[in-house]
PDB file of N, CA and C in Angstrom:
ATOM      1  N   UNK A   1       0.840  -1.157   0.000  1.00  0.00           N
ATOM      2  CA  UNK A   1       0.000   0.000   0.000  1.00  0.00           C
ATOM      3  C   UNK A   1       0.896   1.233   0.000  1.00  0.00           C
ATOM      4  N   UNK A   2       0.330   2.158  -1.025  1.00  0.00           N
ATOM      5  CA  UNK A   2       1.348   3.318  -1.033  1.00  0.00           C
ATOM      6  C   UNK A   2       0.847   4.351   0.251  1.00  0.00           C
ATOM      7  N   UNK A   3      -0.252   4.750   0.213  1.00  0.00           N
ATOM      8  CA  UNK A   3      -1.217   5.364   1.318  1.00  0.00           C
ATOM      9  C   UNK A   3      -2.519   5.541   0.785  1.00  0.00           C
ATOM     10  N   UNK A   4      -3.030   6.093   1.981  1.00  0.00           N
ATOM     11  CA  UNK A   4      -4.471   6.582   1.722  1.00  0.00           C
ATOM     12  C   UNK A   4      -4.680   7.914   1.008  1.00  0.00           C
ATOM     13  N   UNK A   5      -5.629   7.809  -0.031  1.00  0.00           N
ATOM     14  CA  UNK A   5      -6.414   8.655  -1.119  1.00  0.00           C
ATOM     15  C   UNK A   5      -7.599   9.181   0.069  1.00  0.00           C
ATOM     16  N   UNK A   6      -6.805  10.903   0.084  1.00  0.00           N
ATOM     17  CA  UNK A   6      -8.299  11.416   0.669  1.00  0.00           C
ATOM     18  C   UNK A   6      -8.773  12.362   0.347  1.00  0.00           C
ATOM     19  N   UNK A   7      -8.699  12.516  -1.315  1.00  0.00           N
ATOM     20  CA  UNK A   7      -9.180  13.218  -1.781  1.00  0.00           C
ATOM     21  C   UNK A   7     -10.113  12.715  -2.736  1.00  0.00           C
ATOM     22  N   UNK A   8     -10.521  11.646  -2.428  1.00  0.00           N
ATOM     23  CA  UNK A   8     -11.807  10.935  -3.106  1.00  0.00           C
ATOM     24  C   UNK A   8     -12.869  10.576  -1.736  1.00  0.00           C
ATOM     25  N   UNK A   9     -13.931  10.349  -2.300  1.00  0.00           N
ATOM     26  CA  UNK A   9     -14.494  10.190  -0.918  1.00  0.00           C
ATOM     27  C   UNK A   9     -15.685   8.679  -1.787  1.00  0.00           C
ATOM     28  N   UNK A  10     -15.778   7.570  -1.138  1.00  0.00           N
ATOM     29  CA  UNK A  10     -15.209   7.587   0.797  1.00  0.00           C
ATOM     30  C   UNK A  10     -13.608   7.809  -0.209  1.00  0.00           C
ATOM     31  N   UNK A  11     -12.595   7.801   1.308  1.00  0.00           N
ATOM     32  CA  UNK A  11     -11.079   7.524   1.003  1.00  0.00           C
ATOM     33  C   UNK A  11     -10.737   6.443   1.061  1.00  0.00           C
ATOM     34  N   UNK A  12      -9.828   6.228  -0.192  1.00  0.00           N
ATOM     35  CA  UNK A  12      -9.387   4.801  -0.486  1.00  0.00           C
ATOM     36  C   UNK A  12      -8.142   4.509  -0.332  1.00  0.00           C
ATOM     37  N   UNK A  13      -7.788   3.363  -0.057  1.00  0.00           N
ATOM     38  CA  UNK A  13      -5.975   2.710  -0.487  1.00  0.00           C
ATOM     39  C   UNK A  13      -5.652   2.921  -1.569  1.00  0.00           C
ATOM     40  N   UNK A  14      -4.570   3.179  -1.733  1.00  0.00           N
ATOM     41  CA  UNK A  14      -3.644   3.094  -3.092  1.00  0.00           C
ATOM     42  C   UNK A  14      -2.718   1.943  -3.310  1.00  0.00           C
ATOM     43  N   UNK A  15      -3.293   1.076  -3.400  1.00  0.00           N
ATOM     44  CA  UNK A  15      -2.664  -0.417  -3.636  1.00  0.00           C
ATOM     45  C   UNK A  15      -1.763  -0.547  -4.944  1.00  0.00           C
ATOM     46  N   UNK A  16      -0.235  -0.900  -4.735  1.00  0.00           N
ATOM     47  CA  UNK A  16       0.701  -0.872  -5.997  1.00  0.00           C
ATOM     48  C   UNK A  16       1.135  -2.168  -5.727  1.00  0.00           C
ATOM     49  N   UNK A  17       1.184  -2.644  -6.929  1.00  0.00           N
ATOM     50  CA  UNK A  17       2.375  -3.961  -6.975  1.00  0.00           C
ATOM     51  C   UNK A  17       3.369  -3.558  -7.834  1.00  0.00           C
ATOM     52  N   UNK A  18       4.809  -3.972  -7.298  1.00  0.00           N
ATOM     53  CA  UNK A  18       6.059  -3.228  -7.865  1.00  0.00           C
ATOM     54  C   UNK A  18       6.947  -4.242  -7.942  1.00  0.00           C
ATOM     55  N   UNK A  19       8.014  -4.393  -9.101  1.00  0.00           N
ATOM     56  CA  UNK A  19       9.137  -5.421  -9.253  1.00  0.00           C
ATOM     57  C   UNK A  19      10.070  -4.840  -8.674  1.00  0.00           C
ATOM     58  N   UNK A  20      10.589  -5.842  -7.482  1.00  0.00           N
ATOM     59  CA  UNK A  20      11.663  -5.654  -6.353  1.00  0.00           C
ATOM     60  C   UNK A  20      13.578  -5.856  -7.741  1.00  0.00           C
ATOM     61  N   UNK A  21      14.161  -5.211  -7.429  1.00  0.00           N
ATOM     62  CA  UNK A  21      15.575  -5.293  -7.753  1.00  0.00           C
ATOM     63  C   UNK A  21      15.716  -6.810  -7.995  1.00  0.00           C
ATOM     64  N   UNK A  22      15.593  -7.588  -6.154  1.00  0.00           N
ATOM     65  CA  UNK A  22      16.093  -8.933  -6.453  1.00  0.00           C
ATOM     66  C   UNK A  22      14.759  -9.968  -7.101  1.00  0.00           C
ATOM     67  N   UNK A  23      14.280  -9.415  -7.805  1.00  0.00           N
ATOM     68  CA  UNK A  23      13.233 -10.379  -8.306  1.00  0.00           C
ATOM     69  C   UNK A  23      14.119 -11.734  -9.150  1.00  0.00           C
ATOM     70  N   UNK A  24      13.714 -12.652  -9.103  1.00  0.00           N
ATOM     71  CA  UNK A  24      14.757 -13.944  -9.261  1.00  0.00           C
ATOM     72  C   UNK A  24      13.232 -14.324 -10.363  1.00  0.00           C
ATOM     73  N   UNK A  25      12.269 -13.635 -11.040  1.00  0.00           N
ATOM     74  CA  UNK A  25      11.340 -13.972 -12.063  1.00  0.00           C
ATOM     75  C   UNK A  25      12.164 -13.477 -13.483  1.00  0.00           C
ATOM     76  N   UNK A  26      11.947 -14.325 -14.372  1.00  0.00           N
ATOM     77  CA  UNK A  26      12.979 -13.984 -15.291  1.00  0.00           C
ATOM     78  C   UNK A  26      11.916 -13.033 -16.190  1.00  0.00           C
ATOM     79  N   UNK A  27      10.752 -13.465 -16.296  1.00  0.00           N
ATOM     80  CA  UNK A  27       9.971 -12.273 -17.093  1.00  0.00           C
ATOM     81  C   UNK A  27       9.658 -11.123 -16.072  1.00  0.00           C
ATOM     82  N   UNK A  28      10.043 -11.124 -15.360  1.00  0.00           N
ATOM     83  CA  UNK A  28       9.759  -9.755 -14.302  1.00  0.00           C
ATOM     84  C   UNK A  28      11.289  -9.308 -14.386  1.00  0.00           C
ATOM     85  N   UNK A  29      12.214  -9.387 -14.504  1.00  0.00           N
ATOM     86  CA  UNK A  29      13.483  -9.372 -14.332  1.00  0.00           C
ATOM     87  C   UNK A  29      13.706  -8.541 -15.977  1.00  0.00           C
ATOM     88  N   UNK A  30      13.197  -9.327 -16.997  1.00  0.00           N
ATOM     89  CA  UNK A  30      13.499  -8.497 -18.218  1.00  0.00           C
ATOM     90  C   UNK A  30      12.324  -6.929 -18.267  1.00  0.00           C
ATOM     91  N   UNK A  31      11.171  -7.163 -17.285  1.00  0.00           N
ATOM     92  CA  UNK A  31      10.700  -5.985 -17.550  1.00  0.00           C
ATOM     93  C   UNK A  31      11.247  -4.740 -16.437  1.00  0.00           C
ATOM     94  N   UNK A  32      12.045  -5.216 -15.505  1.00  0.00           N
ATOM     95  CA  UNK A  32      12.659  -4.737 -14.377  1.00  0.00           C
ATOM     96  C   UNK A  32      13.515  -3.818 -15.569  1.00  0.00           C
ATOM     97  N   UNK A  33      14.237  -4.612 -16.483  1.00  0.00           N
ATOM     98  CA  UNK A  33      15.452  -4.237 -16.916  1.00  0.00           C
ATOM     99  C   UNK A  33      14.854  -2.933 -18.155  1.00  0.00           C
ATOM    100  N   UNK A  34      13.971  -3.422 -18.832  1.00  0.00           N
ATOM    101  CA  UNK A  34      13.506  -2.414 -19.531  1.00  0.00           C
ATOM    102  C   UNK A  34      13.671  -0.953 -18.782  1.00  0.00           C
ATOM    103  N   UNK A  35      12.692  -0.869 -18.090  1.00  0.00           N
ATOM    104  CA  UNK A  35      12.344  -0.047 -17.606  1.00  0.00           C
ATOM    105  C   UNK A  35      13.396   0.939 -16.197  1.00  0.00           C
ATOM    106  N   UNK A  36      14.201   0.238 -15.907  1.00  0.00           N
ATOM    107  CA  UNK A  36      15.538   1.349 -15.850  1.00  0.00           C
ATOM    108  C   UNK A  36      15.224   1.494 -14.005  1.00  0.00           C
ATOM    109  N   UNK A  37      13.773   1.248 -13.483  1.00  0.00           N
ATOM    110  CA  UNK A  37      13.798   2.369 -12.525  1.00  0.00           C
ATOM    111  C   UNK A  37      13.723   1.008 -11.279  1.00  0.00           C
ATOM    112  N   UNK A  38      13.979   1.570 -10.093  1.00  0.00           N
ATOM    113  CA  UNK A  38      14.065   0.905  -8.624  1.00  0.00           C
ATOM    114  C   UNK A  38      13.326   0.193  -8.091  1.00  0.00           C
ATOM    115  N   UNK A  39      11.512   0.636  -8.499  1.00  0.00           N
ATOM    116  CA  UNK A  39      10.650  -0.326  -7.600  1.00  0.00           C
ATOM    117  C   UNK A  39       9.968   0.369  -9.175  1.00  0.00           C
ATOM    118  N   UNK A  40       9.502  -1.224 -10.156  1.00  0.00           N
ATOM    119  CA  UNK A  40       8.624  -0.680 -11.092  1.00  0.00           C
ATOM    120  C   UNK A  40       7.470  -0.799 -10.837  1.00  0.00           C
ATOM    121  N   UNK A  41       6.255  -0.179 -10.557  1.00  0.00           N
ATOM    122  CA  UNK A  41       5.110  -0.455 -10.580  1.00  0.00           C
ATOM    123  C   UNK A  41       4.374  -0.945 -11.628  1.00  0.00           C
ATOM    124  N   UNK A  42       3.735  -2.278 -11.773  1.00  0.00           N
ATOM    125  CA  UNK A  42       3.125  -3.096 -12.793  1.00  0.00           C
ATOM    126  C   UNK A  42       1.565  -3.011 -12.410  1.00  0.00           C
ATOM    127  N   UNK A  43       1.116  -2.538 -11.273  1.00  0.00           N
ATOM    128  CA  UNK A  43      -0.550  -2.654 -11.756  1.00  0.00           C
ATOM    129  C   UNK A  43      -0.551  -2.078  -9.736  1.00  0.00           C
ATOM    130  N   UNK A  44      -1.842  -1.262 -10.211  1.00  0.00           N
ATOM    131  CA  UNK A  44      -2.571  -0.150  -9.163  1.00  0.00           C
ATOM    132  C   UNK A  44      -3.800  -0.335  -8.850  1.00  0.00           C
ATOM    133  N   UNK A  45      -4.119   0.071  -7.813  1.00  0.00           N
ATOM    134  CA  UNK A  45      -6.006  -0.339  -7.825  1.00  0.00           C
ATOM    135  C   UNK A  45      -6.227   0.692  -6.211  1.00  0.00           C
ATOM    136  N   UNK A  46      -7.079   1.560  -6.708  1.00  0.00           N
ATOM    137  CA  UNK A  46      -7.861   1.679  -5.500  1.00  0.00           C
ATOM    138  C   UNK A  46      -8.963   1.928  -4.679  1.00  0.00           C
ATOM    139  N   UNK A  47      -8.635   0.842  -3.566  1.00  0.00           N
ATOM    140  CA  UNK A  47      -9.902  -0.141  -2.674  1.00  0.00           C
ATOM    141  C   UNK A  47     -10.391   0.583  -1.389  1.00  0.00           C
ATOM    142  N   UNK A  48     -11.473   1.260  -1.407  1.00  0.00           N
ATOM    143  CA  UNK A  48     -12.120   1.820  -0.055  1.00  0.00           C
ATOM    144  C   UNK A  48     -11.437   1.467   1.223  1.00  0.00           C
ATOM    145  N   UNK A  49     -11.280   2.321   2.060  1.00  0.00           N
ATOM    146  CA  UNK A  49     -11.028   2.128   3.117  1.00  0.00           C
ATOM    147  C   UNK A  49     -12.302   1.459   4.071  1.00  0.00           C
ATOM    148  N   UNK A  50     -13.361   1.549   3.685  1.00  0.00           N
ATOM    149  CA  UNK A  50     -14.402   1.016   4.664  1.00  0.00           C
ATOM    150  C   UNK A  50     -15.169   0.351   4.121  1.00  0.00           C
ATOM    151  N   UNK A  51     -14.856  -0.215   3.090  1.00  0.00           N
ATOM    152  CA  UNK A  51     -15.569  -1.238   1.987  1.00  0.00           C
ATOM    153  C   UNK A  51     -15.112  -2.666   2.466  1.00  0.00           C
ATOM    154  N   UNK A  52     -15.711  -3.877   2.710  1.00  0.00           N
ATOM    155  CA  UNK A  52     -15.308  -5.065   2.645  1.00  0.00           C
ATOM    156  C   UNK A  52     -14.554  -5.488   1.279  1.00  0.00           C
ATOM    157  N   UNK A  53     -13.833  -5.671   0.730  1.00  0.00           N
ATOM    158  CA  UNK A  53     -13.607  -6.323  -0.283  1.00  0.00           C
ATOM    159  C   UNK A  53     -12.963  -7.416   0.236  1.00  0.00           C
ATOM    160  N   UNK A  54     -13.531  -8.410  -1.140  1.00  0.00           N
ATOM    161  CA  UNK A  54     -12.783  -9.315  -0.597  1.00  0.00           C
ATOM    162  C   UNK A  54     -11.612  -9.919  -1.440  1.00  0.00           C
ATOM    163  N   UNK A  55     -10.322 -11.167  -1.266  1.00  0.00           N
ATOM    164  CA  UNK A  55      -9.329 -11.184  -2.193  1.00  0.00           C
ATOM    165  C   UNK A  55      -9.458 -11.072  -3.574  1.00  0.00           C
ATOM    166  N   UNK A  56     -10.554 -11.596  -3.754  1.00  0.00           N
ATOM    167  CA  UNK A  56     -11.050 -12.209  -5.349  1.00  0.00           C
ATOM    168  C   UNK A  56     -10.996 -10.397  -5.966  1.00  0.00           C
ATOM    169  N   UNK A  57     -11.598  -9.884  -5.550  1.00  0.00           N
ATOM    170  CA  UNK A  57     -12.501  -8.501  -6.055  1.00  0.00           C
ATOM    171  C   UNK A  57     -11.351  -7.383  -5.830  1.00  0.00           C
ATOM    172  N   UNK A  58      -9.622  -7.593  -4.884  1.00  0.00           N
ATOM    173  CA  UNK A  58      -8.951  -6.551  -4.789  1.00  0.00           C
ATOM    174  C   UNK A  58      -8.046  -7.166  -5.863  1.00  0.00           C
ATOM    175  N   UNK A  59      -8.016  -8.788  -6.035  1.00  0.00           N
ATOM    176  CA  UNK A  59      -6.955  -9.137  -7.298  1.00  0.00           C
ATOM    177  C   UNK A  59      -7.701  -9.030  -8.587  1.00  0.00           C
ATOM    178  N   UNK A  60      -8.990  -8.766  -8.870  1.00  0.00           N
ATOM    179  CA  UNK A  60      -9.464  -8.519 -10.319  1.00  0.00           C
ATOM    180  C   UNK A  60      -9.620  -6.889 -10.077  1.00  0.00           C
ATOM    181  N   UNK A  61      -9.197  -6.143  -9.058  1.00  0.00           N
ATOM    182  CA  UNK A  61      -9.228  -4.757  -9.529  1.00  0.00           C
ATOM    183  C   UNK A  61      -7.565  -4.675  -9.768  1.00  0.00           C
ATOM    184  N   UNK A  62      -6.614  -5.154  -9.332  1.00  0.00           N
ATOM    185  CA  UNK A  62      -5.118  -4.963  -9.432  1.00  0.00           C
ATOM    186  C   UNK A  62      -5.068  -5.819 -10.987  1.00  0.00           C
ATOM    187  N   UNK A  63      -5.666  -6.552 -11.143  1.00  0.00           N
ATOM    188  CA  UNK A  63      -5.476  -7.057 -12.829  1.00  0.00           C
ATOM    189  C   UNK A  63      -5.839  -6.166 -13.920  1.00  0.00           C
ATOM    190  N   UNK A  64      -7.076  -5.120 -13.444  1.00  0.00           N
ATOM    191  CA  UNK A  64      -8.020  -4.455 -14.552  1.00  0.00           C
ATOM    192  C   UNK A  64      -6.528  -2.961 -14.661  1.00  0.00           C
ATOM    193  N   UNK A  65      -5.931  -2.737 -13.273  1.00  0.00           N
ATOM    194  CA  UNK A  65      -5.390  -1.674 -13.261  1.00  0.00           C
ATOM    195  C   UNK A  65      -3.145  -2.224 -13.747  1.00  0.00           C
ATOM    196  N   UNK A  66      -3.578  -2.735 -14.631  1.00  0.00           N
ATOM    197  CA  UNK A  66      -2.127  -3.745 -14.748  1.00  0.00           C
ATOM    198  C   UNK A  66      -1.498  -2.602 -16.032  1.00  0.00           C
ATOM    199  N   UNK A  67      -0.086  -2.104 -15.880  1.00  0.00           N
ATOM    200  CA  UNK A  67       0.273  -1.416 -16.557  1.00  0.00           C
ATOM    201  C   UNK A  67       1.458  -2.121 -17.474  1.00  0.00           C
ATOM    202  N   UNK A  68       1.246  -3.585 -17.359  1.00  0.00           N
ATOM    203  CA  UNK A  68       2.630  -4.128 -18.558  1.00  0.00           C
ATOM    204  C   UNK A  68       1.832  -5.171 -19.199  1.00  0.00           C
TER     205      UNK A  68
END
């Protein structure tokens, strides 16, 4: 989680998934390399702070928000 969005209302998480340096994934590793930078962010989503969601519904919003 990067932080809370509170300038939407309700306020939400800012949920990032990012390729770590030591990623030992070889297709994450060549897009690591593309892209030059430290922590790449590959897909974003964000999930209410006072909303139930549940896994299914925060990993098909981090899929819909997938940037590679």
């Amino acid at each position: 989680m990067q932080n809370v969005e509170t300038s939407t209302n309700p306020p939400k998480y800012n949920l990032q998934v990012q390729i770590n340096r030591q990623s030992t994934i070889s297709t994450l590793k060549a897009m690591k390399k593309k892209s030059g930078n430290t922590g790449t962010t590959v897909a974003k989503a964000l999930v209410p702070v006072d909303g139930p969601w549940s896994a299914a519904r925060v990993r098909a919003a981090l899929l819909a928000g997938l940037m590679i």
